[in-house]
N, C-alpha and C. Protein backbone atom coordinates (compact mmCIF):
# COMPACT_ATOMS: atom_id res chain seq x y z
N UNK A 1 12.07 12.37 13.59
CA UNK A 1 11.89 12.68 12.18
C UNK A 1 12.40 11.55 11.29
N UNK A 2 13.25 10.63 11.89
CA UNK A 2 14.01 10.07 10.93
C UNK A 2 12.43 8.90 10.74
N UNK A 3 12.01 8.36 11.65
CA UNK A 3 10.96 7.28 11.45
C UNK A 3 9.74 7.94 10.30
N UNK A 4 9.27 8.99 10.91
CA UNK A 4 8.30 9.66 9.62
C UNK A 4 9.07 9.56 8.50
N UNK A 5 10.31 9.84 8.42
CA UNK A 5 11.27 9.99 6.66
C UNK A 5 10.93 8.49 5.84
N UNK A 6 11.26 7.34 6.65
CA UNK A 6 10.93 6.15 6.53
C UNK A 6 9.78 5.62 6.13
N UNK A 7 9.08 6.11 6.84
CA UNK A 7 7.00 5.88 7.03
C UNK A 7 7.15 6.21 5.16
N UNK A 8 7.64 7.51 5.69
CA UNK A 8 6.99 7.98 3.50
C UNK A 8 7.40 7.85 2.70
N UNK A 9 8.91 7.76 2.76
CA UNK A 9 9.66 6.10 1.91
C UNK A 9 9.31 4.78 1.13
N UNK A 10 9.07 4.55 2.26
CA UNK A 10 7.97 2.95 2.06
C UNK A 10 6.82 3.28 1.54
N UNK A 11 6.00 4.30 2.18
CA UNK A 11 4.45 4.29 1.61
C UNK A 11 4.87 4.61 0.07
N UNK A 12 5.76 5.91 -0.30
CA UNK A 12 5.86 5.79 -1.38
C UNK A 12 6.76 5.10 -2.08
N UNK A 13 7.53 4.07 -2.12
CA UNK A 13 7.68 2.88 -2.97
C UNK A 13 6.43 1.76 -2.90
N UNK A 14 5.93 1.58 -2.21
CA UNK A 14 4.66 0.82 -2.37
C UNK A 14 3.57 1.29 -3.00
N UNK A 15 3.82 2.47 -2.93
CA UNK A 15 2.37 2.93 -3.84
C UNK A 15 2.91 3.09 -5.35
N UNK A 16 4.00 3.25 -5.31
CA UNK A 16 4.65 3.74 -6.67
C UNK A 16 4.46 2.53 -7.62
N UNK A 17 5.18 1.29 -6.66
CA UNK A 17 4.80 0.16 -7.11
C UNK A 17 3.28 -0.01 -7.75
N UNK A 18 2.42 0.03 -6.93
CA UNK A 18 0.92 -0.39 -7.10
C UNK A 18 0.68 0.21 -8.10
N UNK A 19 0.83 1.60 -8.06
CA UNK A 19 0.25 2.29 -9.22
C UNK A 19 0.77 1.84 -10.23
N UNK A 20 1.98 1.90 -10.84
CA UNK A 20 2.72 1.42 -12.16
C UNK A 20 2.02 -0.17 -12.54
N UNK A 21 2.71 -0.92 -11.92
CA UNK A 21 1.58 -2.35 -12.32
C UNK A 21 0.25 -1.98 -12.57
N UNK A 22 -0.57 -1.17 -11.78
CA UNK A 22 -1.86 -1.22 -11.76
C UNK A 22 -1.90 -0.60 -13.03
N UNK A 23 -1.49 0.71 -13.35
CA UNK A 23 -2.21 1.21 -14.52
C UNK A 23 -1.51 0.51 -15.79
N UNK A 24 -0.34 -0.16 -15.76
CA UNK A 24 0.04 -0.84 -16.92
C UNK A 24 -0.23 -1.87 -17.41
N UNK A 25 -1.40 -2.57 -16.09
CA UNK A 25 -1.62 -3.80 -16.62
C UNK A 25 -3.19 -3.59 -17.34
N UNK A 26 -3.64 -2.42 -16.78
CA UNK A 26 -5.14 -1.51 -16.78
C UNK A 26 -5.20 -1.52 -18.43
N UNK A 27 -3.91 -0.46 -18.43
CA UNK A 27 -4.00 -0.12 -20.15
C UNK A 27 -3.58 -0.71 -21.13
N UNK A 28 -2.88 -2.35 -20.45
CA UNK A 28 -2.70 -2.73 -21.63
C UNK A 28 -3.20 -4.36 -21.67
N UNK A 29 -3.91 -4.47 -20.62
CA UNK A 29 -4.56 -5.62 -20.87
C UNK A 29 -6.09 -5.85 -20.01
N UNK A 30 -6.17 -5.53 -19.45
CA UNK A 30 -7.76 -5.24 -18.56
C UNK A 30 -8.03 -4.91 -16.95
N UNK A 31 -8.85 -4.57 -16.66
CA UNK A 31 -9.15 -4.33 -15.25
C UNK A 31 -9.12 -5.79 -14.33
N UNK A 32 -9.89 -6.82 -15.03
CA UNK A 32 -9.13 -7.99 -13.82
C UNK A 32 -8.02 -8.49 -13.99
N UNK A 33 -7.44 -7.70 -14.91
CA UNK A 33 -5.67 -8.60 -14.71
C UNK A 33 -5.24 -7.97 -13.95
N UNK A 34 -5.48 -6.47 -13.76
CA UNK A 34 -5.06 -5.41 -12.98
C UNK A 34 -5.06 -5.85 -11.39
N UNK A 35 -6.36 -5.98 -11.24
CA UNK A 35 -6.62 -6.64 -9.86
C UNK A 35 -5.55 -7.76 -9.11
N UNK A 36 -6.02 -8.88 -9.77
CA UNK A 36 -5.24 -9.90 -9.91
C UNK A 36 -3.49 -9.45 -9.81
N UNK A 37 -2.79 -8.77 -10.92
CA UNK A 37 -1.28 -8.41 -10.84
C UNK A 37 -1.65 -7.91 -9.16
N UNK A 38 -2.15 -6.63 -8.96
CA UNK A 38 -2.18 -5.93 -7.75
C UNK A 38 -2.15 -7.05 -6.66
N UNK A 39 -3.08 -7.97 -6.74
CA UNK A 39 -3.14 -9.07 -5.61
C UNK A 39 -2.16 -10.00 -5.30
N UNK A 40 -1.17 -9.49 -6.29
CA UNK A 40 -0.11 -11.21 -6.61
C UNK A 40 0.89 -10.19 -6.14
N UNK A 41 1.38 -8.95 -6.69
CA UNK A 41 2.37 -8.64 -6.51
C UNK A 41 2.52 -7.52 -5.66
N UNK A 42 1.54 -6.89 -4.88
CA UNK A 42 1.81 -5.89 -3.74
C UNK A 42 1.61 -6.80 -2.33
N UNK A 43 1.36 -7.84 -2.17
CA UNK A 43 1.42 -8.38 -0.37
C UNK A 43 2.80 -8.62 -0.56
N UNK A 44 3.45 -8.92 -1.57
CA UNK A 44 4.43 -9.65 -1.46
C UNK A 44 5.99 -8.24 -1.29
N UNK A 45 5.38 -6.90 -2.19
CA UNK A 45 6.09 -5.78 -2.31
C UNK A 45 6.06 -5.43 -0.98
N UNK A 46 4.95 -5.42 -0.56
CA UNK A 46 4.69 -4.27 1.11
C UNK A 46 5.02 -5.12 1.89
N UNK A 47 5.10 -6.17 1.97
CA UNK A 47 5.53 -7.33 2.87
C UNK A 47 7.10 -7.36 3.13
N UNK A 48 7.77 -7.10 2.30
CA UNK A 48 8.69 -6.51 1.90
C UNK A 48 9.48 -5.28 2.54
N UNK A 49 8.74 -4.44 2.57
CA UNK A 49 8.60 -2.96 2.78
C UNK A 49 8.97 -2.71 3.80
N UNK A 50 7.61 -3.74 4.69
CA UNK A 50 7.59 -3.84 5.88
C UNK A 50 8.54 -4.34 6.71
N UNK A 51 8.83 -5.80 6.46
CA UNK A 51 10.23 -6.42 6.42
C UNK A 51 11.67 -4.89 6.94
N UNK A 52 12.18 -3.97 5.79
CA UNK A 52 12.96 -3.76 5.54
C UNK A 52 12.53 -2.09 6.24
N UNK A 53 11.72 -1.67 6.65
CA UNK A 53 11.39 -0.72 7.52
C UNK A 53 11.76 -1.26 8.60
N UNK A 54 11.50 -2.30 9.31
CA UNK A 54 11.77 -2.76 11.06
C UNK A 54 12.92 -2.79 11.00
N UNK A 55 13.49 -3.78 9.76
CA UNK A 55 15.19 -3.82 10.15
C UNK A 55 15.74 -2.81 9.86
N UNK A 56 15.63 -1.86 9.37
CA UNK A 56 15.71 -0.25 8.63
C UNK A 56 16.43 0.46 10.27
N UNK A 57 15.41 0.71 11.13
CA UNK A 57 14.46 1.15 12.48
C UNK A 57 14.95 0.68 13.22
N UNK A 58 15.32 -0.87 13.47
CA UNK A 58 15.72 -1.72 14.57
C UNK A 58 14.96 -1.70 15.88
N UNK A 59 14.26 -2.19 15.58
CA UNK A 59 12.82 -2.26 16.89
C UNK A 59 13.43 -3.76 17.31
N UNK A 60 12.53 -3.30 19.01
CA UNK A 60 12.84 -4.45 19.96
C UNK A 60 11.78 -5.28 19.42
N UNK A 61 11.33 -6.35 20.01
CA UNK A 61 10.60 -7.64 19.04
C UNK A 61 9.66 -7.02 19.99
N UNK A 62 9.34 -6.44 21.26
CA UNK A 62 7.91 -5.77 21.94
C UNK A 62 7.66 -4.58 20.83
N UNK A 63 8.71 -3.49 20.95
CA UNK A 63 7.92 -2.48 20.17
C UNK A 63 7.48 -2.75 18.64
N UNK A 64 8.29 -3.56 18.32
CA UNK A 64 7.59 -3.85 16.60
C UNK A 64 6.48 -4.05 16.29
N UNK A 65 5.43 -4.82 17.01
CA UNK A 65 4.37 -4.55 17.30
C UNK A 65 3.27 -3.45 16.91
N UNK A 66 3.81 -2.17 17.99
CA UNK A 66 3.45 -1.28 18.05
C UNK A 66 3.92 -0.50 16.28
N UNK A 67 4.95 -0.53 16.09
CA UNK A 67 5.42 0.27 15.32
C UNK A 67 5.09 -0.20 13.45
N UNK A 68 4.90 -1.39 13.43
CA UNK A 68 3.96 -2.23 12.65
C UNK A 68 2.61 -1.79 12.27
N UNK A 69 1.78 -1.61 13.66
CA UNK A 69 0.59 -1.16 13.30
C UNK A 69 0.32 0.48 12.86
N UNK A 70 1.49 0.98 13.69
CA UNK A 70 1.73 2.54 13.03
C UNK A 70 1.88 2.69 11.74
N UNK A 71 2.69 2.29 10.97
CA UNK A 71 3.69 2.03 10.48
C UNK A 71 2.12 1.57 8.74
N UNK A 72 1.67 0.51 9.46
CA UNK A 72 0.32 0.22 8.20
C UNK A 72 -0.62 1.27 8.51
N UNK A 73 -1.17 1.68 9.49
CA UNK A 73 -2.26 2.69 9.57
C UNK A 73 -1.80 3.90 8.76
N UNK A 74 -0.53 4.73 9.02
CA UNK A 74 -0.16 5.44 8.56
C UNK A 74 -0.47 5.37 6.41
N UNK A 75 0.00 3.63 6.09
CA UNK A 75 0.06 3.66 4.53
C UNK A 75 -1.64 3.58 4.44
N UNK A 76 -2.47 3.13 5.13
CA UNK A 76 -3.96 3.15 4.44
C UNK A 76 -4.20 3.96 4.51
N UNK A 77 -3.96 5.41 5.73
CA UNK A 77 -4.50 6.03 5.61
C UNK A 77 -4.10 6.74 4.42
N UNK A 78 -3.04 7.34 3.77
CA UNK A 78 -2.44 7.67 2.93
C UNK A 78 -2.62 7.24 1.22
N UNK A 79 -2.85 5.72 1.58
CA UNK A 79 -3.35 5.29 0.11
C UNK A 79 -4.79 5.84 0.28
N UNK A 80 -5.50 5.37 1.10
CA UNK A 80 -7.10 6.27 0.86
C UNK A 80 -6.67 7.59 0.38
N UNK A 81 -6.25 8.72 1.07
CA UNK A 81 -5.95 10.06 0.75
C UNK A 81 -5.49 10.06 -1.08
N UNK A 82 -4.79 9.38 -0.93
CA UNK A 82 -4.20 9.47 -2.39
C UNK A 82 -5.03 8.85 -3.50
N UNK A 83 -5.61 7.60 -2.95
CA UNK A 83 -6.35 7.28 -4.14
C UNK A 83 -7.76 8.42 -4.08
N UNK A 84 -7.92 8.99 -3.24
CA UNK A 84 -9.59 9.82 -3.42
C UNK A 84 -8.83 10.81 -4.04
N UNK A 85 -8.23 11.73 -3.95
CA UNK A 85 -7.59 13.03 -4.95
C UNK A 85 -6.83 12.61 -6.18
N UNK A 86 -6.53 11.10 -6.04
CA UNK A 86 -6.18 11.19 -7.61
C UNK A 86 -7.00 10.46 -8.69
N UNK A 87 -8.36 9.63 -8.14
CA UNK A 87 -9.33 9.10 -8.78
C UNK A 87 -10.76 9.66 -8.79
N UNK A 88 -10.93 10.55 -7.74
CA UNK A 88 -11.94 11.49 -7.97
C UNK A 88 -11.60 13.03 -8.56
N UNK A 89 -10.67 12.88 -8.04
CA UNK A 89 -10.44 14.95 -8.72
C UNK A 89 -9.60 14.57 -10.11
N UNK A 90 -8.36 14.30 -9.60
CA UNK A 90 -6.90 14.77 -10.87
C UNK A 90 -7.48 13.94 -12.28
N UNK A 91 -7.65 12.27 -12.26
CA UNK A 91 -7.99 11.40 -13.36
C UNK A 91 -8.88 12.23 -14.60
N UNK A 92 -10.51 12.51 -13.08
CA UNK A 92 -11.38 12.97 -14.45
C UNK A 92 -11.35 14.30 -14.75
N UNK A 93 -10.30 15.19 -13.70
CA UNK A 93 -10.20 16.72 -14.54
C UNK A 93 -9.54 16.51 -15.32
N UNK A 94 -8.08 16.07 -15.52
CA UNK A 94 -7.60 15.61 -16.80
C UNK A 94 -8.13 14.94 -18.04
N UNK A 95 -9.25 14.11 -18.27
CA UNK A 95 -10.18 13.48 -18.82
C UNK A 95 -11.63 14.64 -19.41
N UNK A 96 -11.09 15.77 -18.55
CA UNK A 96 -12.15 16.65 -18.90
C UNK A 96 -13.56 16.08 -18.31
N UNK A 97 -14.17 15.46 -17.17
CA UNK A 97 -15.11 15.07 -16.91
C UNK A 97 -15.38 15.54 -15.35
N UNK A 98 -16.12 15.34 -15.11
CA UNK A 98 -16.46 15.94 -13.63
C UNK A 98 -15.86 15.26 -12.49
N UNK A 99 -15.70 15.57 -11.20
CA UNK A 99 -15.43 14.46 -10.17
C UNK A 99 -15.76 12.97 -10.44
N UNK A 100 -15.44 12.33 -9.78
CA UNK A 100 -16.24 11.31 -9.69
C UNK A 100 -16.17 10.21 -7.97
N UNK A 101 -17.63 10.99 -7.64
CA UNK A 101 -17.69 10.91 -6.23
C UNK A 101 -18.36 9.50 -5.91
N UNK A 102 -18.23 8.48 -6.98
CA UNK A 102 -18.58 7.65 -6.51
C UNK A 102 -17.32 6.10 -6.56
N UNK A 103 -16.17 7.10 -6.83
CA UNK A 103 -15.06 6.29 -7.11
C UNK A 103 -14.79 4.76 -6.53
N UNK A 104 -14.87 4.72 -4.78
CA UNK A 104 -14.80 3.78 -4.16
C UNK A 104 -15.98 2.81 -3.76
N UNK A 105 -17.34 3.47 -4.55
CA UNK A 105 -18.58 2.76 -4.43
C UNK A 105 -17.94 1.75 -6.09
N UNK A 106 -17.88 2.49 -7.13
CA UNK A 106 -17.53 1.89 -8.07
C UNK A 106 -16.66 0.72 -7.97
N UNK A 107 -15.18 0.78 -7.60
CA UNK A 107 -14.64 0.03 -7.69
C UNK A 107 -14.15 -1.04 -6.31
N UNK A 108 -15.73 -1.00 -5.24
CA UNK A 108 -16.10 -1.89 -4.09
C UNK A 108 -16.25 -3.34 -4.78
N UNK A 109 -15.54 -4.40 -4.14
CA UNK A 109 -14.66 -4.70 -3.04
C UNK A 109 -13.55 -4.51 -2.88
N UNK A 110 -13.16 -4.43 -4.16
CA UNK A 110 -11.65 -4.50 -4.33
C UNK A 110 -11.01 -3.61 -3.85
N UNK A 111 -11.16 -2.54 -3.80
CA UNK A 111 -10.31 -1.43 -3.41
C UNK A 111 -10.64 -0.95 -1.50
N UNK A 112 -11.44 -2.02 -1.20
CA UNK A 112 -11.32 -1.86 -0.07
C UNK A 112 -10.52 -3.00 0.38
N UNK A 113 -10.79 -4.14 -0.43
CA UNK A 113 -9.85 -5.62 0.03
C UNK A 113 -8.30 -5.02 -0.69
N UNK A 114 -7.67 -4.11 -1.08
CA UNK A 114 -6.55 -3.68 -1.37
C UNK A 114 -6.08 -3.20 0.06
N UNK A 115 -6.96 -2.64 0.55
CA UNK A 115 -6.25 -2.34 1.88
C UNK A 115 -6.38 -3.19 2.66
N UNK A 116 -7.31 -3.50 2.67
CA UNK A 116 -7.32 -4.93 3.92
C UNK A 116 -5.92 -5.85 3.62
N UNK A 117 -5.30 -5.86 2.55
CA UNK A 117 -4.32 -6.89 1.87
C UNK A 117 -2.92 -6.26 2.26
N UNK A 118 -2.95 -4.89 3.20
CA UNK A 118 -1.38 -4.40 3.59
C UNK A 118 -2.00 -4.99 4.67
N UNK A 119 -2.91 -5.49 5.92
CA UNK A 119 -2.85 -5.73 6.92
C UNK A 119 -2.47 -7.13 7.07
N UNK A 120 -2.55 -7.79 6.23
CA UNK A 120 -2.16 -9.11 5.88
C UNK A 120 -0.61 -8.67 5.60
N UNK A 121 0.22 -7.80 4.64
CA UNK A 121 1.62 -8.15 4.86
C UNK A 121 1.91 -6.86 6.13
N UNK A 122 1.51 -6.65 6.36
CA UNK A 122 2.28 -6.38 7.81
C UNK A 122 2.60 -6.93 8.45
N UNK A 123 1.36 -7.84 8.99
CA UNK A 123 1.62 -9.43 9.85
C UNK A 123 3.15 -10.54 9.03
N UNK A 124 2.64 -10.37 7.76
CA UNK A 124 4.09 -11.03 7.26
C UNK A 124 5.16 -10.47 7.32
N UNK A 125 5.40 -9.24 7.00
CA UNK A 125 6.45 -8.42 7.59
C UNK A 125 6.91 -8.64 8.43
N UNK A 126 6.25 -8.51 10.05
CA UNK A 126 6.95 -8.19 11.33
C UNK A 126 7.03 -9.78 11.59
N UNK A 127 6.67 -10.52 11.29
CA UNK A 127 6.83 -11.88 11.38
C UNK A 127 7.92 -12.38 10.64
N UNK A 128 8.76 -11.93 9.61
CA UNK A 128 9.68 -12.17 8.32
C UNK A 128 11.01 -11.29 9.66
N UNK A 129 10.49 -10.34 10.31
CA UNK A 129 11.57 -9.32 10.63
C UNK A 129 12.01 -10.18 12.07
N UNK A 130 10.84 -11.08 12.94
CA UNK A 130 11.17 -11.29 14.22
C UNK A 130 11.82 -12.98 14.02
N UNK A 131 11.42 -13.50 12.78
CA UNK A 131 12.24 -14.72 12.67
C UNK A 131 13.32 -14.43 12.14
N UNK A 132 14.01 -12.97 11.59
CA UNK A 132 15.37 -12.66 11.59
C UNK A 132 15.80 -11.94 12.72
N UNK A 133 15.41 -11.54 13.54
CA UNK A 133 15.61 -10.46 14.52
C UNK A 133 17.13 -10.94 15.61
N UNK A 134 16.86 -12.22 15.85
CA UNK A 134 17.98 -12.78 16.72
C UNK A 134 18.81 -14.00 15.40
N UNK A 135 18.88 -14.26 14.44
CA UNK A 135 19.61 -15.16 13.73
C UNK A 135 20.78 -14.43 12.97
């Protein structure tokens, strides 16, 4: 239990992160700054994350590996989950407007290269964690 406590820890400071930048840069200055902030400053947050989950955990430099790829599968799957119920349902019922089931067609590539962009700091992560692991 203690590793799941962790898993949702991290996922949620990383998402907490994303979201806050994302919608503050959304509403107060545009959708590609948004992007852009998101691109500059979450590999470097979850990279981070990641980082401080292994040493958190204390994995052998074999299982980190393993526990790495858990560890990101677990946050995409989760950011998907979260971004489809809170950009198709919660946004436009609050907005008074209908679903909007075409959320991730809309905002394709990006929000699929958002996830592709934790698989990139994972690799930096467990790589940040195994060149500290023995120093």
């Amino acid at each position: 239990m203690r590793k799941a406590g962790w898993i949702v820890v991290t996922f949620a400071a990383m998402y907490l992160i994303a979201t806050i930048v994302g919608f503050a840069t959304y509403l107060l200055i545009s959708p590609r700054v948004m992007w852009i902030s998101v691109f500059t400053l979450m590999p470097i947050a979850s990279a981070a994350l990641i980082y401080g989950y292994l040493r958190k955990m204390q994995f052998s430099r074999d299982s980190s590996l393993r526990e790495t790829a858990h560890l990101v599968s677990c946050w995409i799957s989760c950011s998907f989950a979260f971004d489809a119920v809170t950009y198709i349902l919660i946004v436009p019922a609050a907005s008074h407007a209908p679903p909007n089931w075409t959320f991730f067609q809309d905002q394709s590539p990006w929000i699929w290269f958002s996830y592709a962009v934790l698989l990139v700091s994972a690799v930096v992560g467990r790589w940040m964690y195994l060149r500290n692991l023995h120093a």
